[in-house]
Protein backbone atom coordinates (compact mmCIF):
# COMPACT_ATOMS: atom_id res chain seq x y z
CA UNK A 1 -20.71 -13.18 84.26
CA UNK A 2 -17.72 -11.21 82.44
CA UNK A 3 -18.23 -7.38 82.20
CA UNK A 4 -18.53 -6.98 78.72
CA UNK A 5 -21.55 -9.32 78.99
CA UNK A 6 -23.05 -7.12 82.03
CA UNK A 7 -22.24 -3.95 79.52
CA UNK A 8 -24.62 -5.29 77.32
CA UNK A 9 -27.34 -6.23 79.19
CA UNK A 10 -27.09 -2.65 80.94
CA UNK A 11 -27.16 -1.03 77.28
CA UNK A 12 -30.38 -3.27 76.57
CA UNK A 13 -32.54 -2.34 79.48
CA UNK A 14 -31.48 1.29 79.29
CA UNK A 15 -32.20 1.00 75.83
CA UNK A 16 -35.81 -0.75 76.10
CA UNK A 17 -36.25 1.06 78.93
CA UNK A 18 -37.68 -2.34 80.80
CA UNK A 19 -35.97 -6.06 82.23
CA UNK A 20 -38.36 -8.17 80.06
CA UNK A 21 -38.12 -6.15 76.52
CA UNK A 22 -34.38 -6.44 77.07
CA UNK A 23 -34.55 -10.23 78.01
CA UNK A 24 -36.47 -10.64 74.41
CA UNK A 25 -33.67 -9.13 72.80
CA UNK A 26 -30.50 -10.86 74.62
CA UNK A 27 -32.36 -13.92 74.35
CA UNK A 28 -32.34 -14.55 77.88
CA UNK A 29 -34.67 -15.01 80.83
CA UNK A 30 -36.17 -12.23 82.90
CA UNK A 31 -34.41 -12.93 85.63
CA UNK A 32 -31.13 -13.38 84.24
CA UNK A 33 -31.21 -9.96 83.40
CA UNK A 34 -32.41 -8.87 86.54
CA UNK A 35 -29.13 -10.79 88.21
CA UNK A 36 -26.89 -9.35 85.66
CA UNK A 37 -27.69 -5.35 86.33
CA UNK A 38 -28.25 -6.03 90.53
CA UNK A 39 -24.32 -7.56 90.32
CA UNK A 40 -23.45 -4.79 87.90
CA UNK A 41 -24.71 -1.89 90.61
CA UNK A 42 -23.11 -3.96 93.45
CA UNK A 43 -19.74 -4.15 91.67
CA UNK A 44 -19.53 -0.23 90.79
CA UNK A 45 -21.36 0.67 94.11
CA UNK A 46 -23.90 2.94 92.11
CA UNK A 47 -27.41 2.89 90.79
CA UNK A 48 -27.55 3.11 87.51
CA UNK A 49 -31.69 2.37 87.37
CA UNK A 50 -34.51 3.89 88.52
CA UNK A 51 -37.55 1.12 88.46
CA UNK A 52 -40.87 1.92 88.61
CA UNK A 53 -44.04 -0.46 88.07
CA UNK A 54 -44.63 0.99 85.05
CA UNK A 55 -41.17 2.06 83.82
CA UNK A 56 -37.09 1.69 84.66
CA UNK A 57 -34.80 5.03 84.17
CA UNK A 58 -31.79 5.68 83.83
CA UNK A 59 -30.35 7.69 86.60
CA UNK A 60 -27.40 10.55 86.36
CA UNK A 61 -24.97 8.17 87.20
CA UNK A 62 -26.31 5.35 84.84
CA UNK A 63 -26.14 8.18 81.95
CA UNK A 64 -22.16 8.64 82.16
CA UNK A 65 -22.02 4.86 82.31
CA UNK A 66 -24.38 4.13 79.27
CA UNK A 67 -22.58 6.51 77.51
CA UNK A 68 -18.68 4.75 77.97
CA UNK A 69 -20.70 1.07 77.68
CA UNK A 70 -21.76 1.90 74.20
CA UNK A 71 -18.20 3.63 73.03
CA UNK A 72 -16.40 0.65 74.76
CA UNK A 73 -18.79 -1.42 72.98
CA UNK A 74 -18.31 -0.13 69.89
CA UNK A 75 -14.70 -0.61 69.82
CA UNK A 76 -14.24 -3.98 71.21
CA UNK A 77 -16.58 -4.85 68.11
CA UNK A 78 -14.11 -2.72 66.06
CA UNK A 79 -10.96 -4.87 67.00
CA UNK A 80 -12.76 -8.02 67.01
CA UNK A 81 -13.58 -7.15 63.22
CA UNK A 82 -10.22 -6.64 62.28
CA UNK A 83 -9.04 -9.42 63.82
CA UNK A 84 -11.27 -12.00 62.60
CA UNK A 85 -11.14 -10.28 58.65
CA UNK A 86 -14.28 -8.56 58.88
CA UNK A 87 -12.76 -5.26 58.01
CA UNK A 88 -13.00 -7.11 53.99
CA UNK A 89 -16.36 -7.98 54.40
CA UNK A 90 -19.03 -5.39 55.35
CA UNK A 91 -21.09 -6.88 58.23
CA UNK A 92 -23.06 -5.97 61.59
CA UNK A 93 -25.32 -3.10 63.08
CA UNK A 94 -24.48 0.47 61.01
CA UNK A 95 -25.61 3.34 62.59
CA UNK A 96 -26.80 6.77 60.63
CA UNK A 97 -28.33 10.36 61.61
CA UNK A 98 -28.97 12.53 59.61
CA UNK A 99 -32.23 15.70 59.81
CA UNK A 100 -35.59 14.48 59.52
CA UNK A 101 -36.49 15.75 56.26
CA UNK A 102 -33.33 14.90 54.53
CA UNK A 103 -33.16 12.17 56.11
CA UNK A 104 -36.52 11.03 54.64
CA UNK A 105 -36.32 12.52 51.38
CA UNK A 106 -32.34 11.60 50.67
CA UNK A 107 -30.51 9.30 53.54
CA UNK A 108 -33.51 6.55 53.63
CA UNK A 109 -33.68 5.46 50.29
CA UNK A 110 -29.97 5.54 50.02
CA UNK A 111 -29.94 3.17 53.16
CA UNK A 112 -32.46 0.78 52.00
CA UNK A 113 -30.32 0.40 48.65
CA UNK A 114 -27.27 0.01 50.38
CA UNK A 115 -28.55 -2.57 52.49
CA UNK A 116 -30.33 -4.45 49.92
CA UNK A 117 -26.47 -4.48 48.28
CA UNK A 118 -24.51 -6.27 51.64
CA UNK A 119 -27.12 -8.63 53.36
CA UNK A 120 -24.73 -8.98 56.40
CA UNK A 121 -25.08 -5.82 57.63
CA UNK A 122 -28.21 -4.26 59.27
CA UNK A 123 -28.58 -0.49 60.29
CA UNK A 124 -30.12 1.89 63.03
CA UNK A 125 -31.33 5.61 61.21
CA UNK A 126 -31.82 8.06 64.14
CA UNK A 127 -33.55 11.06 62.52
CA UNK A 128 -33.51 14.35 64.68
CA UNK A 129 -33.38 18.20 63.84
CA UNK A 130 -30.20 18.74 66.21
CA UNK A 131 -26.51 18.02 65.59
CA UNK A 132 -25.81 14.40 68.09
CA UNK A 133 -23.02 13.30 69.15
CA UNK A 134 -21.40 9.63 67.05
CA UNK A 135 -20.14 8.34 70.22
CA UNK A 136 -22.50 9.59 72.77
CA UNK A 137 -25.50 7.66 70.12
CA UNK A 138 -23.09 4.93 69.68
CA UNK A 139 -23.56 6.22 66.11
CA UNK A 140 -21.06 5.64 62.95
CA UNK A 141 -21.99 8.29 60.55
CA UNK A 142 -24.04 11.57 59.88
CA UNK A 143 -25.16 13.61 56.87
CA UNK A 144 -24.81 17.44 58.27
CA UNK A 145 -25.53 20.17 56.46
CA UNK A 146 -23.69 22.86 58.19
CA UNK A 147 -20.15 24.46 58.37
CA UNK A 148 -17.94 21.94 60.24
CA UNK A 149 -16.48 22.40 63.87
CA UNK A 150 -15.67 19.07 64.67
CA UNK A 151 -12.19 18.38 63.49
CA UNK A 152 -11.90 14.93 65.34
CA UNK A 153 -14.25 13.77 62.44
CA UNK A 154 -13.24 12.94 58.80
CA UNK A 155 -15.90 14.43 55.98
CA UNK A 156 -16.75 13.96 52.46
CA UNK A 157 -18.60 17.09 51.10
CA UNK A 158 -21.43 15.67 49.21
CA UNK A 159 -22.99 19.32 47.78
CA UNK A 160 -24.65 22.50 49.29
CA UNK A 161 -28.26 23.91 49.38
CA UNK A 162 -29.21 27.41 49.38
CA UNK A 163 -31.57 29.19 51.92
CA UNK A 164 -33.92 30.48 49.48
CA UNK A 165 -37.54 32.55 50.15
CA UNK A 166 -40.17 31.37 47.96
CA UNK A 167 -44.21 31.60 47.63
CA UNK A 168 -46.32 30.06 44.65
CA UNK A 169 -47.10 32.28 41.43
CA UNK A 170 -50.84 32.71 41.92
CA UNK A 171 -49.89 34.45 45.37
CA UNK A 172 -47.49 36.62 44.23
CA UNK A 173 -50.14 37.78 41.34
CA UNK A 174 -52.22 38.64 43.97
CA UNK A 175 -50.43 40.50 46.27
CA UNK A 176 -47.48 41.88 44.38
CA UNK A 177 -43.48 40.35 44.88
CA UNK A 178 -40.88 41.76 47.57
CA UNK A 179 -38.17 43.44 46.15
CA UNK A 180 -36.32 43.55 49.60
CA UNK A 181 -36.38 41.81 52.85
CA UNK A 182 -38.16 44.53 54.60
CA UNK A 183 -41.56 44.57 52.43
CA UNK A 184 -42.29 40.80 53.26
CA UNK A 185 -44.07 42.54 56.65
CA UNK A 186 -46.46 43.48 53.68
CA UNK A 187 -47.10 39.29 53.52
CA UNK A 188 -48.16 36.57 55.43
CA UNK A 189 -44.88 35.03 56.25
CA UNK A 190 -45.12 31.01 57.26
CA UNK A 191 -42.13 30.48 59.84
CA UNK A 192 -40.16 27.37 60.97
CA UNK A 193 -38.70 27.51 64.64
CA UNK A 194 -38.45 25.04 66.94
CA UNK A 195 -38.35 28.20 69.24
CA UNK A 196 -41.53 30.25 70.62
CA UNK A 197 -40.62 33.60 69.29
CA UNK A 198 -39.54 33.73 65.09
CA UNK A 199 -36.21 33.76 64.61
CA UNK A 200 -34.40 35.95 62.06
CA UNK A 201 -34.55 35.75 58.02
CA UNK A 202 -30.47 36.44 57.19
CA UNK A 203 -29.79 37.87 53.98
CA UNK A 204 -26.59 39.79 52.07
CA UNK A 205 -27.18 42.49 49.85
CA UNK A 206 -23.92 45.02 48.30
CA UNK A 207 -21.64 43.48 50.86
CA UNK A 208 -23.66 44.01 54.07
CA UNK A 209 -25.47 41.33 56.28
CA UNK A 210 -28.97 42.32 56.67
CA UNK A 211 -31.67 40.42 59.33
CA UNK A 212 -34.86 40.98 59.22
CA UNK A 213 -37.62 38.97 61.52
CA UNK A 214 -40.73 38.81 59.52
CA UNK A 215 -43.87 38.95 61.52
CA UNK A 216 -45.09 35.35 61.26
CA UNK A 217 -48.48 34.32 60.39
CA UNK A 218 -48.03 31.23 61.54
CA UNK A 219 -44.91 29.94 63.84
CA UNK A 220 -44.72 26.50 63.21
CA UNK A 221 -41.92 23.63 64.45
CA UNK A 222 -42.30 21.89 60.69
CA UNK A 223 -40.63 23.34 57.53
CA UNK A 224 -43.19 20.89 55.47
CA UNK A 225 -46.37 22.86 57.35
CA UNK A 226 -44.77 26.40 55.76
CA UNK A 227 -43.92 24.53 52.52
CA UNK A 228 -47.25 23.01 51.81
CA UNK A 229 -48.95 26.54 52.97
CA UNK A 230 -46.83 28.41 50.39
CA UNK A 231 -47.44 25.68 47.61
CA UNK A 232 -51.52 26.43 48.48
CA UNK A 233 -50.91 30.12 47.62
CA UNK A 234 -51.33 31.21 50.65
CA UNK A 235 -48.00 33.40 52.00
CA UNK A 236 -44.39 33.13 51.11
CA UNK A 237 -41.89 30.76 53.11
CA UNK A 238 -38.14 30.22 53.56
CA UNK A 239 -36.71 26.93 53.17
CA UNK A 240 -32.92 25.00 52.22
CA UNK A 241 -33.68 24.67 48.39
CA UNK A 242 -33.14 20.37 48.34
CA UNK A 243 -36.67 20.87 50.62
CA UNK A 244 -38.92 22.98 47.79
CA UNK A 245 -36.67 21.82 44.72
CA UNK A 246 -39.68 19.74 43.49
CA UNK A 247 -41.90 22.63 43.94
CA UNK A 248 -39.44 24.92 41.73
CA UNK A 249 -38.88 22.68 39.20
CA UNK A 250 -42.49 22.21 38.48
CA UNK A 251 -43.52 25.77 39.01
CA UNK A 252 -45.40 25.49 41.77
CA UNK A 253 -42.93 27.84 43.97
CA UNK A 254 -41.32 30.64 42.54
CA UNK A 255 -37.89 31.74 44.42
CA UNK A 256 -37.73 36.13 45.19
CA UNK A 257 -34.78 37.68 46.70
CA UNK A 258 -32.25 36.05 45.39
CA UNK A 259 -30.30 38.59 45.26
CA UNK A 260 -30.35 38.84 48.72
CA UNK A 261 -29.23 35.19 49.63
CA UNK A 262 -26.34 34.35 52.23
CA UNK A 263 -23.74 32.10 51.24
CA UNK A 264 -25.06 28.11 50.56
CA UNK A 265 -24.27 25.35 53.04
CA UNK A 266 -22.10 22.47 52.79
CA UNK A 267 -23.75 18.87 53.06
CA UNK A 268 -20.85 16.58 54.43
CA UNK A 269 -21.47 12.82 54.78
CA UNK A 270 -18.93 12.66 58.12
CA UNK A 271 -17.63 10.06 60.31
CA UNK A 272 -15.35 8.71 62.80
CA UNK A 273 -12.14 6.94 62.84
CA UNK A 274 -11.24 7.68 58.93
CA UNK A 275 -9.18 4.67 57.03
CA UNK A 276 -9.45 2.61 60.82
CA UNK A 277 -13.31 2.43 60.75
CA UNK A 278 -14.93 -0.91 59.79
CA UNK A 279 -15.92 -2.39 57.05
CA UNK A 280 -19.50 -1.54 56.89
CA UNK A 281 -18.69 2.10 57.51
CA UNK A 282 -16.46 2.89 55.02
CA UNK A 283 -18.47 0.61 52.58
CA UNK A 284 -21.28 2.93 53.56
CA UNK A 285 -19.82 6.21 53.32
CA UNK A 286 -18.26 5.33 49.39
CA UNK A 287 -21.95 4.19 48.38
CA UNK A 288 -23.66 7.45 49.90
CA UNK A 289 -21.18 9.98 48.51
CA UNK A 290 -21.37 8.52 45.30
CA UNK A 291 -24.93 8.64 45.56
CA UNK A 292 -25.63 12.22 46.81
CA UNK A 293 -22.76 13.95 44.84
CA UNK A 294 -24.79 12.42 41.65
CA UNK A 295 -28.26 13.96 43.19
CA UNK A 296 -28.81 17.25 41.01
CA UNK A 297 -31.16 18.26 44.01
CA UNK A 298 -28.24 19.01 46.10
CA UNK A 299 -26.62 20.86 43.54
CA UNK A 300 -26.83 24.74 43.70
CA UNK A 301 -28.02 24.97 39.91
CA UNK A 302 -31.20 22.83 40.67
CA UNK A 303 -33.07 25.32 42.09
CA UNK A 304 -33.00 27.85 39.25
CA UNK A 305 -32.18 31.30 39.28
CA UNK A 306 -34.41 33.90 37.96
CA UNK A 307 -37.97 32.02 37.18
CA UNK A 308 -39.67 35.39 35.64
C-alpha cells in the first residue's frame, strides 16, 4: 500500500478514534485498516496507537505524526488541484474556526449560504473559545477577533467590536448606575472566565489604563449565562458588543461606562497561503468578507453611544 494511502487511514482512525468507524469512512474493511496502521508502525518503528477494548489513542509519538499527515495531506491535495484545474472551480472539504458564539451567531449562517452557492465543496466548522493552529487542525481559515501576531497568515479585516459593560434599565432604576469602574463592587457583577478566579475588567479613562476585578456574583465559563442574567434585570455584565447588540438595539440592555472603554478589536477573516490557496478558500474568504463587512453588528456605531 503507498504511503499517502497509509497517511490516510492513520488520519481516519486517529480521527474516529476506532479501526471500524474509520473503515466506514475509507470505505474499506476492518481489517484492511487494521493491516494498513500495523505496516505503518512497522515501517517507522514507532507506535503511533494506543488500543484499548473500548477505545484507540493516539500516543506522543502518533501526535507529531498526525500532525505532518494532515499538513502533507493538505498540500498534496493543494497541487493536485492546481494541476488538474481545480484552482477555477471551488471544490472539496473547507475547513473554518472561528469562537463559539460568533461562530454561531455570524460564521454558520454565512457557511450554510456559501455552501448552498458551490455544491462541490463541503466544509468542517470547528468552534472553540481558543486561538488553533490552521495547520496543526488541518484547518483553511479562521474568523479572529484579536490583534494579529501571526504574520505567516494573510488577513482581511472584516470590522471591530467594542468591550462594552451593560445591565438592563429596570436594574439600573433600582439600584442606581456606575459612574466609574470602582462603584460596580456596589453591584452584582455576572463574570465570564474560563478561569477559577475573575479576571480583570480593563478600562481607559484621561489617558490612563485602569483594572479593576469586580467581585463576581456569579463566575461563569459562558458569556450567554451573564448576558441572559443581565437582560433578566438582575446585575450588570461585560460583553464584545456584536454579543448584546440585539439587546441594545431593542432596549433591553443599556451600555454605562463608556467613557471608560479600551480601544475596539479587530475581526480579521485570516488564512493561509494568500493568492496560492485553492479554489474553495479563496472563493470562501471573498464571500465572507463581503458578507461580514456589510453586517452593521460588527460595526462600532451599532451599539449606540449614549442611550439616556
Amino acid at each position: 500500500m503507498d504511503r499517502l494511502t497509509l497517511m490516510q487511514t492513520f488520519v481516519a482512525v486517529a480521527e474516529a478514534e476506532g479501526f471500524a468507524p474509520a473503515a466506514r469512512r475509507l470505505g474499506v474493511s476492518p481489517p484492511v485498516v487494521t493491516r494498513s496502521i500495523v505496516a505503518l508502525e512497522e515501517h517507522l518503528g514507532a507506535r503511533l496507537l494506543e488500543r484499548t477494548t473500548r477505545r484507540v489513542r493516539v500516543t506522543e509519538a502518533g501526535l507529531r505524526y498526525l500532525n505532518d499527515c494532515k499538513r502533507l495531506l493538505t498540500e498534496v491535495e493543494d497541487v493536485e488541484a492546481a494541476v488538474t484545474g481545480a484552482h477555477g472551480k471551488p471544490r472539496g472539504l473547507l475547513g473554518v474556526t472561528a469562537s463559539v458564539m460568533f461562530g454561531r451567531l455570524f460564521v454558520g449562517p454565512v457557511l450554510v449560504d456559501f455552501l448552498a452557492k458551490y455544491p462541490d465543496v463541503t466544509a468542517r466548522a470547528l468552534l472553540v473559545d481558543q486561538v488553533v493552529d490552521l495547520i496543526d487542525e488541518g484547518l483553511d481559515v479562521a474568523v479572529r477577533i484579536a490583534h494579529l501576531t501571526d504574520s505567516t497568515l494573510t488577513a482581511a479585516k472584516v470590522g471591530a467590536v467594542r468591550r462594552i459593560t451593560c445591565a438592563a434599565p429596570s436594574y439600573l432604576k433600582k439600584q442606581g448606575t456606575p459612574k466609574t469602574p470602582r462603584e460596580l463592587a456596589d453591584h452584582n457583577c455576572f463574570v465570564f472566565s474560563t478561569e477559577r478566579a475573575a479576571p480583570p475588567w480593563d478600562y481607559r479613562h484621561g489617558g490612563r489604563s485602569l483594572s479593576f476585578r469586580p467581585p463576581p456574583k456569579l463566575l461563569v465559563n459562558s458569556s450567554e449565562v451573564g448576558i441572559d442574567a443581565a437582560v433578566a434585570g438582575a446585575g450588570i455584565t461585560r460583553a464584545l458588543s456584536y454579543m448584546v447588540a440585539g439587546h441594545v438595539q431593542a432596549g433591553r440592555l443599556r451600555v454605562i461606562l463608556e467613557d471608560y472603554e479600551i480601544e475596539p478589536l479587530p475581526i480579521h477573516v485570516v488564512y493561509r497561503e494568500g493568492r496560492r490557496a485553492p479554489a474553495r478558500v479563496r472563493a470562501f474568504v471573498d464571500f465572507a468578507v463581503g458578507r461580514l463587512r456589510a453586517d452593521a453588528a460588527l460595526g462600532l456605531s451599532f451599539v449606540s453611544r449614549r442611550q439616556d
